[in-house]
C-alpha atoms as a PDB file:
ATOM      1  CA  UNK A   1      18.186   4.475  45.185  1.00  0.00           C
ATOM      2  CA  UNK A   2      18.087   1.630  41.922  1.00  0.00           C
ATOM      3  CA  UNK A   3      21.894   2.409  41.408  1.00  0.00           C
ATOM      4  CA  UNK A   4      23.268   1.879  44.849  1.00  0.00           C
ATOM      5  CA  UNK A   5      20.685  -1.386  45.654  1.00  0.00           C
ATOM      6  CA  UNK A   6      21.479  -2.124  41.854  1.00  0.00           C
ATOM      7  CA  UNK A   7      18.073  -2.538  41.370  1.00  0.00           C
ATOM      8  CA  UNK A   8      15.625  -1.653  38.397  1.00  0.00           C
ATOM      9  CA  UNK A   9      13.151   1.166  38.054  1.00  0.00           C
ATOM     10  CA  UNK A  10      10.271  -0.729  38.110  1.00  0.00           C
ATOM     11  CA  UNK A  11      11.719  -3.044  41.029  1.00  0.00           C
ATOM     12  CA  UNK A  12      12.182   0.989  42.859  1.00  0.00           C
ATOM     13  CA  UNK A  13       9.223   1.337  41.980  1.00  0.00           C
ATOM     14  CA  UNK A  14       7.214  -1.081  43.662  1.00  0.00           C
ATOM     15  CA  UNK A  15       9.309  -0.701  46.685  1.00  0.00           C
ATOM     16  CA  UNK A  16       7.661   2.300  46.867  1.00  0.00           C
ATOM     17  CA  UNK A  17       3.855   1.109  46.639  1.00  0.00           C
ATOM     18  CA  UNK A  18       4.473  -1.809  49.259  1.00  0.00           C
ATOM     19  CA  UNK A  19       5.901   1.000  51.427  1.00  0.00           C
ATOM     20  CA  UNK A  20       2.860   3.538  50.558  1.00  0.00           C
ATOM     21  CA  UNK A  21       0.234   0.491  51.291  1.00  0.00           C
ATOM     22  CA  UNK A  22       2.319  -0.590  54.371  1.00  0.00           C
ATOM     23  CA  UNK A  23       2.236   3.336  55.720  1.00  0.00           C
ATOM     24  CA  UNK A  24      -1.512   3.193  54.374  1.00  0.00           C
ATOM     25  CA  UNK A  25      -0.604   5.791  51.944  1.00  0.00           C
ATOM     26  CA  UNK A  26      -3.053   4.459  49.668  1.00  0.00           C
ATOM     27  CA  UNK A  27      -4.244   8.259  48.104  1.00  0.00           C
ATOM     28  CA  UNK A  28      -0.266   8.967  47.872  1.00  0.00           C
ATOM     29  CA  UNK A  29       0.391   5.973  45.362  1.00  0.00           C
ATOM     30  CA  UNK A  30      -3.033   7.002  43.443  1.00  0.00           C
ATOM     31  CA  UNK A  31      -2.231  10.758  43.334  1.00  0.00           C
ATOM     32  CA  UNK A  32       1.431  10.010  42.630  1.00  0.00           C
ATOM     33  CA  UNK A  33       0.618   7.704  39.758  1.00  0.00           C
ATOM     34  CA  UNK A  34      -1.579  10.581  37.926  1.00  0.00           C
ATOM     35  CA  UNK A  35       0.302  13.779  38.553  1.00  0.00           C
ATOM     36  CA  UNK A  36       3.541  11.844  37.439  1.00  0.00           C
ATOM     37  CA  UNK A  37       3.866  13.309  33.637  1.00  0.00           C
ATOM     38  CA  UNK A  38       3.683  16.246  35.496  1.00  0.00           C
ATOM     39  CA  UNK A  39       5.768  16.453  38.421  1.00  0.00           C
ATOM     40  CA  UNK A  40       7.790  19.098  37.540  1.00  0.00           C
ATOM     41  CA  UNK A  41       5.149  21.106  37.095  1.00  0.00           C
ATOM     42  CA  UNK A  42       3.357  20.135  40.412  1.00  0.00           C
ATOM     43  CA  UNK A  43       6.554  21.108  42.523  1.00  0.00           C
ATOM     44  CA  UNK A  44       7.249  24.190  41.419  1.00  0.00           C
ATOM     45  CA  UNK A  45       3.468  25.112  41.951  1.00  0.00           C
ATOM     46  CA  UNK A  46       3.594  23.798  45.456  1.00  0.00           C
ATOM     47  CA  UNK A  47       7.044  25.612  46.018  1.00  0.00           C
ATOM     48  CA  UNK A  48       5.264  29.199  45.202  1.00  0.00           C
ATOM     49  CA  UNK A  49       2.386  27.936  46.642  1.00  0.00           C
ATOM     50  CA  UNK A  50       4.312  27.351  50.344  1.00  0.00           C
ATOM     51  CA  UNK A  51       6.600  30.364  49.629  1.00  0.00           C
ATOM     52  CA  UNK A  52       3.454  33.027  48.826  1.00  0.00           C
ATOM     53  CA  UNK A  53       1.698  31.103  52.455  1.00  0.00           C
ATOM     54  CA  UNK A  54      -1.096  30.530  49.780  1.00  0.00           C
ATOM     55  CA  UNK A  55      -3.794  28.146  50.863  1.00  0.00           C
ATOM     56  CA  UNK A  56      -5.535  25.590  49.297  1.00  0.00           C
ATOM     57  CA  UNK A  57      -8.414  28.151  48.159  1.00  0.00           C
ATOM     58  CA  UNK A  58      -5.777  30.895  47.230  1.00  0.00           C
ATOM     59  CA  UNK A  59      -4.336  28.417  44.646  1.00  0.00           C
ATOM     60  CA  UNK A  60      -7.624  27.687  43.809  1.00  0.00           C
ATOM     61  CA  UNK A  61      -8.590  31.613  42.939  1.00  0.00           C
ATOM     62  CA  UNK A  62      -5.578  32.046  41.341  1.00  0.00           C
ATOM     63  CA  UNK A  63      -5.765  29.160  39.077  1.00  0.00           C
ATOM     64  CA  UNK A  64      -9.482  30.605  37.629  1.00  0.00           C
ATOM     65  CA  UNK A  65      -8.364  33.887  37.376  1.00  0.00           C
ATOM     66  CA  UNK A  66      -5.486  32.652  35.576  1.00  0.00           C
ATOM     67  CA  UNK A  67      -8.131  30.919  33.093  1.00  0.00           C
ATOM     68  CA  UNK A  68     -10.369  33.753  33.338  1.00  0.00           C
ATOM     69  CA  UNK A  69      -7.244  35.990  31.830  1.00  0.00           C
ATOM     70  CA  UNK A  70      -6.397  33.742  29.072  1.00  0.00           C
ATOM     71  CA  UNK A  71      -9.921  33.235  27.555  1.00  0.00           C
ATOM     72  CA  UNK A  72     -10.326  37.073  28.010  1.00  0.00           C
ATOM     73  CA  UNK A  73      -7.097  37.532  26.300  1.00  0.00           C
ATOM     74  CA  UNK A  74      -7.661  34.738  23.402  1.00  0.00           C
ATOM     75  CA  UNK A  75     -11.045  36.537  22.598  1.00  0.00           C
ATOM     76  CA  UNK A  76      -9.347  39.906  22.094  1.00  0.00           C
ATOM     77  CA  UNK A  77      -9.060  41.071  18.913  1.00  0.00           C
ATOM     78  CA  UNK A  78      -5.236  41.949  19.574  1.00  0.00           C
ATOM     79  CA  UNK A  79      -4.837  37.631  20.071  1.00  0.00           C
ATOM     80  CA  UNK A  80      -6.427  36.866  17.128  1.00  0.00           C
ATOM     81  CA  UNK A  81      -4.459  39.183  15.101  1.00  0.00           C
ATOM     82  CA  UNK A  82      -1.278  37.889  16.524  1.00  0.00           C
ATOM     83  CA  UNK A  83      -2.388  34.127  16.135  1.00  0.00           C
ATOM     84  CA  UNK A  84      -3.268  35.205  12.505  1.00  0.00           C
ATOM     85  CA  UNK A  85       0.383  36.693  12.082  1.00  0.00           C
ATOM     86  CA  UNK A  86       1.897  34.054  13.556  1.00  0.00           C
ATOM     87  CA  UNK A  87      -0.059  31.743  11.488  1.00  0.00           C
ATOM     88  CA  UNK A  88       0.867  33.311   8.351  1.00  0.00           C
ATOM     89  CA  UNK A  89       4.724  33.109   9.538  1.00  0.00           C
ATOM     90  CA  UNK A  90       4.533  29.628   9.592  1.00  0.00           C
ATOM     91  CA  UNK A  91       2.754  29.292   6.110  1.00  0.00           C
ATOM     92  CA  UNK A  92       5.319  30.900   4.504  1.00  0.00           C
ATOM     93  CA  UNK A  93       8.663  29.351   6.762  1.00  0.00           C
ATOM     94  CA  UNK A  94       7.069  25.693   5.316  1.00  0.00           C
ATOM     95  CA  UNK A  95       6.417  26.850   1.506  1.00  0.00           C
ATOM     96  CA  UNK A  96      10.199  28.660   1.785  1.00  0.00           C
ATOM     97  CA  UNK A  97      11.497  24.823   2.894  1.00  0.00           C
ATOM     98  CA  UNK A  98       9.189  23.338   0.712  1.00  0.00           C
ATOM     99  CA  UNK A  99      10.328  25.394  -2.117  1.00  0.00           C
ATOM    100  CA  UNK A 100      13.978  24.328  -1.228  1.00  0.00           C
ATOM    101  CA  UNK A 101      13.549  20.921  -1.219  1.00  0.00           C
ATOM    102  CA  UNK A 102      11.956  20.853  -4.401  1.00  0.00           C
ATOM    103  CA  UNK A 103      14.878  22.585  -5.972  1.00  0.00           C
ATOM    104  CA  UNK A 104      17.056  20.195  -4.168  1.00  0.00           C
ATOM    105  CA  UNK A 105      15.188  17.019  -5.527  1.00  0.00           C
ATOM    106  CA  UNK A 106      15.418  18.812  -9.168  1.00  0.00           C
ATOM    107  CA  UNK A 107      18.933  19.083  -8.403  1.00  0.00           C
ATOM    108  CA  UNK A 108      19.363  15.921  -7.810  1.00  0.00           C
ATOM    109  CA  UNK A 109      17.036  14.804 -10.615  1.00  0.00           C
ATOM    110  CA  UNK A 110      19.224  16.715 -12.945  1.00  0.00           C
ATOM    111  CA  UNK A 111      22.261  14.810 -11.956  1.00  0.00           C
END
């Protein structure tokens, strides 16, 4: 819509509140303003949501048993030992490029 009116984003985008408050669309504008980072995210959750014929409570159950499944699964000793693994990957990929860049800037010393 800014393109073809040749119009700026935020000029778009108060188009779009004086519509919302002339439609009194108040809670739109409010909800729209904090689920914006994640929009993306909010679609494609409403997308399943309308394609599985999932109510509002469904989504709700889901969500918490979602949760429910992660804690579970952070508190296993099986997570912890992978987070520890992965930890130690990472220890050693920054000492292998710290160790390079010190023999780089010795290199370079050297010169």
């Amino acid at each position: 819509m800014a393109i073809k009116l040749d119009m700026s984003a935020d000029d778009v985008d108060k188009v779009y509140r004086q519509f919302w408050a002339l439609e009194r669309l108040h809670q739109l504008e409010i909800v729209y303003y904090e689920i914006k980072p994640y929009l993306s995210s909010f679609l494609r959750l409403f997308k399943i949501m309308k394609q599985q014929g999932m109510g509002e409570q469904e989504v709700v159950n889901a969500v918490k048993f979602a949760d429910k499944l992660i804690n579970d699964a952070k508190n296993s000793e099986d997570y912890q030992k992978i987070e520890k693994i992965a930890e130690e990957k990472v220890n050693a990929t920054l000492q292998d490029k710290k160790a390079m860049l010190v023999t780089a800037l010795i290199a370079i010393l050297e010169t």
